[in-house]
Protein backbone atom coordinates (compact mmCIF):
# COMPACT_ATOMS: atom_id res chain seq x y z
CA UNK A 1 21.65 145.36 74.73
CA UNK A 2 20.46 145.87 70.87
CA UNK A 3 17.61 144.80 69.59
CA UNK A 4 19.86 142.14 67.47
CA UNK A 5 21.30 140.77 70.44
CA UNK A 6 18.08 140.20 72.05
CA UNK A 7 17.13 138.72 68.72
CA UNK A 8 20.10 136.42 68.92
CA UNK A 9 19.84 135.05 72.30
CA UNK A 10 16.51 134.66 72.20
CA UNK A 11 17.01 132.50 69.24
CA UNK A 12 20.07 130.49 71.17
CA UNK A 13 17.70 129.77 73.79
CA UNK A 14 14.88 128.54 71.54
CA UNK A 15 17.34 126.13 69.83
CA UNK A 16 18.64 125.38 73.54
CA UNK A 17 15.08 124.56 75.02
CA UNK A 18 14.53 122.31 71.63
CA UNK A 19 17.06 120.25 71.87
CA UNK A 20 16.09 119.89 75.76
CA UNK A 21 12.40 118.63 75.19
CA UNK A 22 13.22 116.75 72.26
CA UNK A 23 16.12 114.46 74.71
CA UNK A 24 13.49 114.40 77.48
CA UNK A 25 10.26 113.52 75.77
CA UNK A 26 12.19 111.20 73.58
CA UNK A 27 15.84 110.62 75.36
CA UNK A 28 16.82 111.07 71.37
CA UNK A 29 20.53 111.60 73.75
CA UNK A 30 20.25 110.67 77.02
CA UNK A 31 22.11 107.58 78.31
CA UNK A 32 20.06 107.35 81.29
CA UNK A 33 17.05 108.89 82.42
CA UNK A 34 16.19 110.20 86.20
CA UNK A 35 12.43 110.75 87.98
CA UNK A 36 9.74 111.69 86.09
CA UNK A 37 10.09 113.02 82.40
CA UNK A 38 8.11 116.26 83.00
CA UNK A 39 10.85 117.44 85.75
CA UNK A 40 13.40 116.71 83.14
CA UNK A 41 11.62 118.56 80.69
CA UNK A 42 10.91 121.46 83.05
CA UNK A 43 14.52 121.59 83.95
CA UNK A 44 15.15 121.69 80.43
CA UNK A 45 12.71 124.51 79.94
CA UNK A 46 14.11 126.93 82.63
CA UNK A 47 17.49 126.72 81.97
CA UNK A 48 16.81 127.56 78.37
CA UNK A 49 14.77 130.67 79.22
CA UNK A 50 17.43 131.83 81.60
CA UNK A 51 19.93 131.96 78.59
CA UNK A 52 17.92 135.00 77.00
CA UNK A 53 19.75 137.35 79.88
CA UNK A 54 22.72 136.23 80.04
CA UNK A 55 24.53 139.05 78.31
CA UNK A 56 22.47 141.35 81.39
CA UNK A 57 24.22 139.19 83.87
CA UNK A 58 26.33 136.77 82.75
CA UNK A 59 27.56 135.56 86.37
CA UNK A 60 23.82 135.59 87.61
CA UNK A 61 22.41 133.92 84.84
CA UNK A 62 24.93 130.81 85.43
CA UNK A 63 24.18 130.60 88.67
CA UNK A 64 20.70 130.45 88.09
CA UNK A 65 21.33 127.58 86.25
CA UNK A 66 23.64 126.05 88.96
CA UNK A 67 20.93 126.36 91.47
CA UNK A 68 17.78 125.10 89.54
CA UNK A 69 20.04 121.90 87.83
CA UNK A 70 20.56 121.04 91.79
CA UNK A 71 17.28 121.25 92.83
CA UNK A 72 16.03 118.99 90.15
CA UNK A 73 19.45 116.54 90.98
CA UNK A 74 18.40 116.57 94.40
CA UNK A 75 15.03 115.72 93.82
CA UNK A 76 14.73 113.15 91.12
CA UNK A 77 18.86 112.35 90.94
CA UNK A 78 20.47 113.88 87.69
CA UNK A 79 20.35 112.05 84.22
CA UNK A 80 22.59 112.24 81.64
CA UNK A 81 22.67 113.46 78.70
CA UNK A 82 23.32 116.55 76.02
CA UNK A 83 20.39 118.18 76.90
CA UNK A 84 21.62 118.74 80.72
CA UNK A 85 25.13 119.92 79.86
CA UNK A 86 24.00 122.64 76.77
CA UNK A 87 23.10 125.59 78.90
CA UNK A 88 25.57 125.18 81.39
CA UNK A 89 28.33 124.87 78.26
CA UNK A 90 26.72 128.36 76.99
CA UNK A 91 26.17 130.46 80.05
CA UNK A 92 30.04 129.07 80.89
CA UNK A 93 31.06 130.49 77.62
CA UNK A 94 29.41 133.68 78.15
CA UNK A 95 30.90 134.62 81.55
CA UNK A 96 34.48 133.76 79.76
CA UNK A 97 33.17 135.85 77.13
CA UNK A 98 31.46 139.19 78.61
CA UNK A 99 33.42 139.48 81.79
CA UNK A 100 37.17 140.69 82.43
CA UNK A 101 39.33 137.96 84.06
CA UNK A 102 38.77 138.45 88.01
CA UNK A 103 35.16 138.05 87.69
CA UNK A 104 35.61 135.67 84.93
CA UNK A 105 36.93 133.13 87.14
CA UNK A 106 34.29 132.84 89.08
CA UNK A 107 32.37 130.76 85.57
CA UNK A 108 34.72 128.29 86.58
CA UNK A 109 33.91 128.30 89.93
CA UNK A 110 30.51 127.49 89.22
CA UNK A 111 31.07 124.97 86.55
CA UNK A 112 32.95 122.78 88.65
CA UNK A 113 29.82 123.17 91.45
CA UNK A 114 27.66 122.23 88.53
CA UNK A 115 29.55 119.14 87.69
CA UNK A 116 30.25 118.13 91.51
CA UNK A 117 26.45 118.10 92.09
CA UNK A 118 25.05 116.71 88.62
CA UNK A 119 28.43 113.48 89.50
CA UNK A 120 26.93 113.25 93.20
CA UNK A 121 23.43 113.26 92.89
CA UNK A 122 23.19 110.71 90.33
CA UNK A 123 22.08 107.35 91.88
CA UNK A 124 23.43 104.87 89.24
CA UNK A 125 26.51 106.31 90.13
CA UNK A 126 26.70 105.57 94.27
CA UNK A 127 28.41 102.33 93.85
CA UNK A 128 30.77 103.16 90.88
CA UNK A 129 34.59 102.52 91.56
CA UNK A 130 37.06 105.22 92.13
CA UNK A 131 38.44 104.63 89.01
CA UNK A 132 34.72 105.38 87.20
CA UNK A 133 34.01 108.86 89.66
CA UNK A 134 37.68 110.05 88.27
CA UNK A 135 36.11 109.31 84.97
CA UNK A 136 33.18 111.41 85.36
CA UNK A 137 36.00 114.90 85.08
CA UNK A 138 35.76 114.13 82.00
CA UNK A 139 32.59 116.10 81.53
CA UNK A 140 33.96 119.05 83.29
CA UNK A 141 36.03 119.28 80.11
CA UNK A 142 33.67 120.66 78.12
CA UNK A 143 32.89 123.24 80.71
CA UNK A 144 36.43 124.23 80.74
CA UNK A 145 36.67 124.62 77.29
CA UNK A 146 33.73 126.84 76.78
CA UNK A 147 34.99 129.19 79.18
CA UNK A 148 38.66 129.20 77.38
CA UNK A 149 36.77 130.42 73.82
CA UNK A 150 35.09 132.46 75.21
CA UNK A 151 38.06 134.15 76.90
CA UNK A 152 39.84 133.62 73.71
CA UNK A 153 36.88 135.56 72.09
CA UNK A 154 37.40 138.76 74.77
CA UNK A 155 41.00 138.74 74.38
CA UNK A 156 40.87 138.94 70.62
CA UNK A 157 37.78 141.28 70.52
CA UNK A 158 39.63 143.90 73.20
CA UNK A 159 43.01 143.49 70.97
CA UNK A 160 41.40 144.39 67.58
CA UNK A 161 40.02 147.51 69.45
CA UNK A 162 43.36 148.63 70.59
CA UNK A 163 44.65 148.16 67.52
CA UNK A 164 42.01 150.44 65.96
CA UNK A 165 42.48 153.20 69.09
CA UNK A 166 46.41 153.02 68.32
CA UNK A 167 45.64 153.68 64.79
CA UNK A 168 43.15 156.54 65.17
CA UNK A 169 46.07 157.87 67.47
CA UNK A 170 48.71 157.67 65.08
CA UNK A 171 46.35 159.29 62.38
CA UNK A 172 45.84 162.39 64.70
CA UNK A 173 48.80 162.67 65.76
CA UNK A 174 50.04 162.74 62.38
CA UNK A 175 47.07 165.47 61.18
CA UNK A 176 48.25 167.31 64.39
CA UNK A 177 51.99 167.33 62.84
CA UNK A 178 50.79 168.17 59.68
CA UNK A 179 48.68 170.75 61.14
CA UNK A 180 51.76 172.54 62.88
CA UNK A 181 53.22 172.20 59.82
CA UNK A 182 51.33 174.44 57.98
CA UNK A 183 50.62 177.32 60.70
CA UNK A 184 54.64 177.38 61.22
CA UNK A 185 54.52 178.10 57.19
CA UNK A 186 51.73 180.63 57.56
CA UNK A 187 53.85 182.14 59.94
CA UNK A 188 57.06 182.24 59.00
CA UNK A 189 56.57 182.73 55.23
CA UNK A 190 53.17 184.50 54.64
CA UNK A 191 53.20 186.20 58.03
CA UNK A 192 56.79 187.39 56.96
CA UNK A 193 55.85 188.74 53.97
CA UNK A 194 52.82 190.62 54.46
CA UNK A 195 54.25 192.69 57.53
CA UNK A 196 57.29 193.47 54.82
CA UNK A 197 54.33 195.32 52.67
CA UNK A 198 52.63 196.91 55.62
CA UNK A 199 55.84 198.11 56.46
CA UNK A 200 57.02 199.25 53.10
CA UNK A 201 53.35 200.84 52.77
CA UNK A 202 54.08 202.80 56.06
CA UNK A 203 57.54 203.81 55.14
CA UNK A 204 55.70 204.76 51.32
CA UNK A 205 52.96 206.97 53.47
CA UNK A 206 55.50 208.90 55.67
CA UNK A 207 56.97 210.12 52.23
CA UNK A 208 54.54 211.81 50.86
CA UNK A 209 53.72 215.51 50.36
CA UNK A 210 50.98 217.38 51.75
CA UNK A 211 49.26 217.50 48.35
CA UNK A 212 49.13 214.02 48.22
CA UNK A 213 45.92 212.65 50.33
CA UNK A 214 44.11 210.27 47.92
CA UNK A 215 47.95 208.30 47.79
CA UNK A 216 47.71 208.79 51.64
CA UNK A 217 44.71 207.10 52.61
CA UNK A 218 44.99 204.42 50.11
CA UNK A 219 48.26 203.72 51.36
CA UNK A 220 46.37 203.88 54.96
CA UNK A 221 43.88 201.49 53.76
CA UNK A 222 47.02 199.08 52.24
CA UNK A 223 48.38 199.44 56.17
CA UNK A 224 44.88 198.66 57.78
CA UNK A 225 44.27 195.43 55.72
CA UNK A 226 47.40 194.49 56.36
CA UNK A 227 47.56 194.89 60.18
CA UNK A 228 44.00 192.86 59.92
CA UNK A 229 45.33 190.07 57.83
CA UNK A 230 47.86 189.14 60.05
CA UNK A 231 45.66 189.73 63.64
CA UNK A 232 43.32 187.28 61.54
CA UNK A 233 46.57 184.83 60.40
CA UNK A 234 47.53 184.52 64.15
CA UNK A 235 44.29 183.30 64.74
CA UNK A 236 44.33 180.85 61.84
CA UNK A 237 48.16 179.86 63.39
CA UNK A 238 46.13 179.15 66.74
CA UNK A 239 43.12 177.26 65.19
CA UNK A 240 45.50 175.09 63.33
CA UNK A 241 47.41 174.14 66.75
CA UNK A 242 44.62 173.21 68.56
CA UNK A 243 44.96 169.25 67.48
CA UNK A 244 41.62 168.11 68.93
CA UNK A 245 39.63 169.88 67.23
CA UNK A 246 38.35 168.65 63.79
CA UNK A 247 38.09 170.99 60.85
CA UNK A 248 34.43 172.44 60.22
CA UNK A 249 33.37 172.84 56.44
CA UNK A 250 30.37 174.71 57.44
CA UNK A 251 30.50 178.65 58.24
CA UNK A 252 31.20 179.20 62.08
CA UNK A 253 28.54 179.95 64.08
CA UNK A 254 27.71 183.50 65.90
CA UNK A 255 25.26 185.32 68.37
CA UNK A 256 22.49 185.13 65.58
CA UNK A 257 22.07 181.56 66.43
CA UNK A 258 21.74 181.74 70.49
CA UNK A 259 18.24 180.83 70.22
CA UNK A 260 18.89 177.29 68.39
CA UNK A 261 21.62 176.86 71.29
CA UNK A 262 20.00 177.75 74.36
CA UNK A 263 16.88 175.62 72.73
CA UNK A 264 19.17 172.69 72.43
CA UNK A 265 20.34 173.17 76.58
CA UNK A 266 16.84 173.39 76.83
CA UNK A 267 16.10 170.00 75.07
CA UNK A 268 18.73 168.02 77.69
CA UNK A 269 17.02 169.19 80.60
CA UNK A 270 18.40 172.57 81.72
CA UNK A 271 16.02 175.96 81.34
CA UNK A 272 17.78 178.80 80.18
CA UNK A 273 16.69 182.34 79.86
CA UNK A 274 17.97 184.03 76.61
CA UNK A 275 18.49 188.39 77.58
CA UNK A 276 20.09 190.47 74.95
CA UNK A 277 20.41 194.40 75.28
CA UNK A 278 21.52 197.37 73.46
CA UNK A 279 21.45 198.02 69.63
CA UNK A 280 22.52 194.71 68.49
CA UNK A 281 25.15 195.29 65.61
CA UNK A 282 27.19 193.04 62.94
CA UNK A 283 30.26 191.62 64.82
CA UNK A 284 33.77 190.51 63.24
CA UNK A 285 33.63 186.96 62.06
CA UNK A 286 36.09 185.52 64.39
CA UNK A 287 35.06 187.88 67.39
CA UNK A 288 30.87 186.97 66.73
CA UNK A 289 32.51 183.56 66.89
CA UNK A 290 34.47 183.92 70.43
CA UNK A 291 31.19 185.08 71.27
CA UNK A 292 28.98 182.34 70.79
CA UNK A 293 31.87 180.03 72.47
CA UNK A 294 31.64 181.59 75.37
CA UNK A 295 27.98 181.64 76.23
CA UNK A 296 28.25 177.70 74.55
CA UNK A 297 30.79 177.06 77.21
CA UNK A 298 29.24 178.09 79.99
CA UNK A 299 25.73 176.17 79.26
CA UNK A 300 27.56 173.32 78.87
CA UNK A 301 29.47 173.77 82.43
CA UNK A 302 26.35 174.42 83.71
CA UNK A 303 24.99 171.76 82.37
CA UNK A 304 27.75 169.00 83.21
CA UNK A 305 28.99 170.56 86.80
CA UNK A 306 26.46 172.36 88.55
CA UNK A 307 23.81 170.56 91.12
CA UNK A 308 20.19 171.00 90.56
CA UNK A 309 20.05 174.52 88.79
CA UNK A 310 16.86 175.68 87.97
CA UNK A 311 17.70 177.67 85.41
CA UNK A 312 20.78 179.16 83.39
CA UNK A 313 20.95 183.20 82.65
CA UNK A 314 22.46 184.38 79.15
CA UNK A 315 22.86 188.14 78.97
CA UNK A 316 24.07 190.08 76.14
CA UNK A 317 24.71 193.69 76.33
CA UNK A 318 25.84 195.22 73.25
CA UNK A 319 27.51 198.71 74.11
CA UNK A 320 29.48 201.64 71.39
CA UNK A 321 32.23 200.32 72.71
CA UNK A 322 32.30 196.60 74.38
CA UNK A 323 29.95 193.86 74.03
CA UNK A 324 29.04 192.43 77.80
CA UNK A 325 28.38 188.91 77.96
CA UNK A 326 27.64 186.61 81.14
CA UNK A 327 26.52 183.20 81.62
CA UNK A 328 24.87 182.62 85.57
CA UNK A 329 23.22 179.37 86.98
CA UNK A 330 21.70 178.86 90.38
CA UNK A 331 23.77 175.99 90.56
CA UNK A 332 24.25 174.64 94.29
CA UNK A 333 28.12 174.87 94.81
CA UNK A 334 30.45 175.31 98.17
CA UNK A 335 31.31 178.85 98.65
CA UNK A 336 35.06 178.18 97.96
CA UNK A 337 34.62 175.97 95.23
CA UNK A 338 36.69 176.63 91.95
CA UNK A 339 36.14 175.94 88.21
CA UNK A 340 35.48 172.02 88.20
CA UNK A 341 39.22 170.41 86.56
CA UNK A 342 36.97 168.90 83.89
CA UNK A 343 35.97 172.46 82.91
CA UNK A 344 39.25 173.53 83.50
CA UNK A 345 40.81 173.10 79.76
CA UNK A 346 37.14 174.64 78.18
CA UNK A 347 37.75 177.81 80.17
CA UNK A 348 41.52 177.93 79.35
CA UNK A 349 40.36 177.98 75.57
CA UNK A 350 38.19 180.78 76.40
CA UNK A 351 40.58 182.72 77.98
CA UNK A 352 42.80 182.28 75.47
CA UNK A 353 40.16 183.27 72.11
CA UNK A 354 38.95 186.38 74.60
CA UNK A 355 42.85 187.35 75.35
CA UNK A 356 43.25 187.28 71.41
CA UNK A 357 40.59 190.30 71.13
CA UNK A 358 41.90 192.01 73.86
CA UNK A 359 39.21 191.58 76.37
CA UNK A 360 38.63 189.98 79.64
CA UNK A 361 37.02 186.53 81.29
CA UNK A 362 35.51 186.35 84.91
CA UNK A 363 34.66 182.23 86.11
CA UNK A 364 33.66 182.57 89.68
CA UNK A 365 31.01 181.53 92.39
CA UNK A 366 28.75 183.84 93.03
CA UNK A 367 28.09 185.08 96.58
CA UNK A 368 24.54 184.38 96.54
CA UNK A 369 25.30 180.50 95.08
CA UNK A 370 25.44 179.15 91.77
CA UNK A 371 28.21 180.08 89.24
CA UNK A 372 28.81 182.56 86.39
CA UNK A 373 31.03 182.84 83.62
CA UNK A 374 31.60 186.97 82.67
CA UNK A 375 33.35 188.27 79.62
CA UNK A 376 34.31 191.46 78.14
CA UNK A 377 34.91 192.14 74.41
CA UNK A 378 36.25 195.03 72.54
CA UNK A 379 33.92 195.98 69.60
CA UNK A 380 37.37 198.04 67.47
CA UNK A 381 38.05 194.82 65.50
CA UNK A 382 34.45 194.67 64.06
């Protein structure tokens, strides 16, 4: 619960226990009165103070109502009266209100006990005719009603919020379109026509004399770039596919921010022990990016999947030719266990970026327990 709900109830309840004390002090509404007036105005009291949880427990808090309104009937005989009838109307609305329909019923259920014990334990009424006890249903009505708006309410409420999910689907599904859209264009139109220039650019090269190297390695250069802007335009063609993600204005992340990750793992509970080795060089943007995935996907499996780790192990090897990277917990897991199917689409992904660069992905259990995620990336494309 908010703050403003608390607020709220409290407030209903106030109002509630008001109009209470004011009927049994001063019977401003009762038509009849029963036993003394401070056990009507107690009564009064604690069913208004049970209305400031009833969004906790809706079911409980009616019931609580239920049982204290029959003790006091039993005792003193029940009166009549608006003051009675006001919480039981509200915590009756509430249960229609808060819960879904099997439990819901069960308001009902207890606002007809309510009524049978309030029309049975009143004295006045022990010698009233059949025709006057069928009368008294007529203050189950209100009962009944309270529950229906507040159904009413629920049914509404839950409608207006699949109408809002529906249209946040149709909006992504139509950015996803759109999406597709343009990397089929990238593709088939700029893809097309820059491998026509690194081709013609090749075909230019092989032509040339002997004489002729400053032509020949800027026409090498004219290949390169060309060979990297479409490796890079396949990548854009795969970031554009990937409909669940949303577009990020702000420059991709790389290794040179592990430390504010691992500090934020370390923030929701889970230790982690930052290693890095080698000469530590510039990396690629999109391969420095792969790179800080990875070791960002296997914190957060460790973090979601694995039982009681102590502790999560980055390590970072940068070699001439390969950067080594490897993400271990101490997780406990069963010896034959496999990636968790909740992790299953994360390290998919992965495979996928780390297939682009031509490298390699290990997710296993590791003999001695826990789990570790191990990757291998070729440095060439830095």
């Amino acid at each position: 619960m908010t703050r403003r709900n608390w607020a709220f109830d409290t407030a209903v309840a106030v109002v509630v226990g008001v109009l209470g004390q004011l009927e049994a002090w001063w019977g401003i509404t009762s038509t009849h009165r029963q036993g003394p007036l401070w056990a009507q105005a107690l009564l009064y009291a604690v069913t208004a103070v049970l209305l400031v949880g009833r969004r906790l427990n809706p079911l409980a808090c009616q019931g609580a109502i239920v049982l204290a309104s029959t003790v006091e009937f039993a005792t003193f005989g029940s009166p009549e009266g608006n003051g009675v009838m006001l919480p039981m109307l509200v915590a009756t609305y509430t249960v229609g209100r808060r819960l879904p329909p099997r439990r819901a019923w069960w308001g009902l259920v207890l606002a007809a006990t309510f009524w049978l014990s309030w029309s049975s334990l009143d004295p006045t009424g022990m010698h009233a005719t059949m025709r006057e006890r069928l009368l008294t249903l007529f203050w189950l009505s209100p009962s009944v009603i309270a529950w229906l708006v507040g159904a009413v309410v629920r049914l509404t409420v839950l409608n207006t919020e699949q109408r809002r999910v529906n249209r946040q689907q149709r909006a992504s599904q139509a950015v996803a379109e759109e999406r597709n859209r343009i990397a089929r264009e990238l593709h088939d139109v700029i893809g097309h026509s820059v491998s026509v220039m690194t081709v013609q650019a090749s075909a230019v090269r092989r032509r040339l004399t002997t004489d002729q190297d400053a032509e020949r390695q800027a026409l090498e250069t004219v290949e390169a770039v060309g060979r990297e802007a479409l490796a890079e335009m396949r990548r854009m063609v795969g970031v554009l596919r990937e409909s669940g993600e949303e577009t990020q204005l702000e420059p991709p992340p790389g290794l040179d921010q592990l430390d504010r990750l691992a500090e934020k793992f370390r923030t929701a509970g889970l230790p982690v022990d930052l290693q890095v080795t080698g000469v530590v060089q510039a990396l690629a943007p999109g391969l420095d990016l792969t790179a800080y995935r990875l070791v960002q996907e296997g914190l957060t499996n460790t973090l979601r999947h694995a039982r009681n780790p102590r502790k999560a192990a980055v390590a970072i090897d940068y070699g001439a030719e390969r950067l080594e990277l490897a993400v271990r917990d101490d997780g406990q897991r069963p010896a034959s266990a496999t990636p968790p199917a909740e992790a299953g689409s994360g390290l998919l992904g992965m495979r996928e970026r780390v297939a682009v660069y031509g490298g390699s992905l290990v997710a296993r259990v590791r003999p001695e327990g826990g789990f570790e995620l191990v990757a291998t990336l070729p440095l060439e494309s830095a």
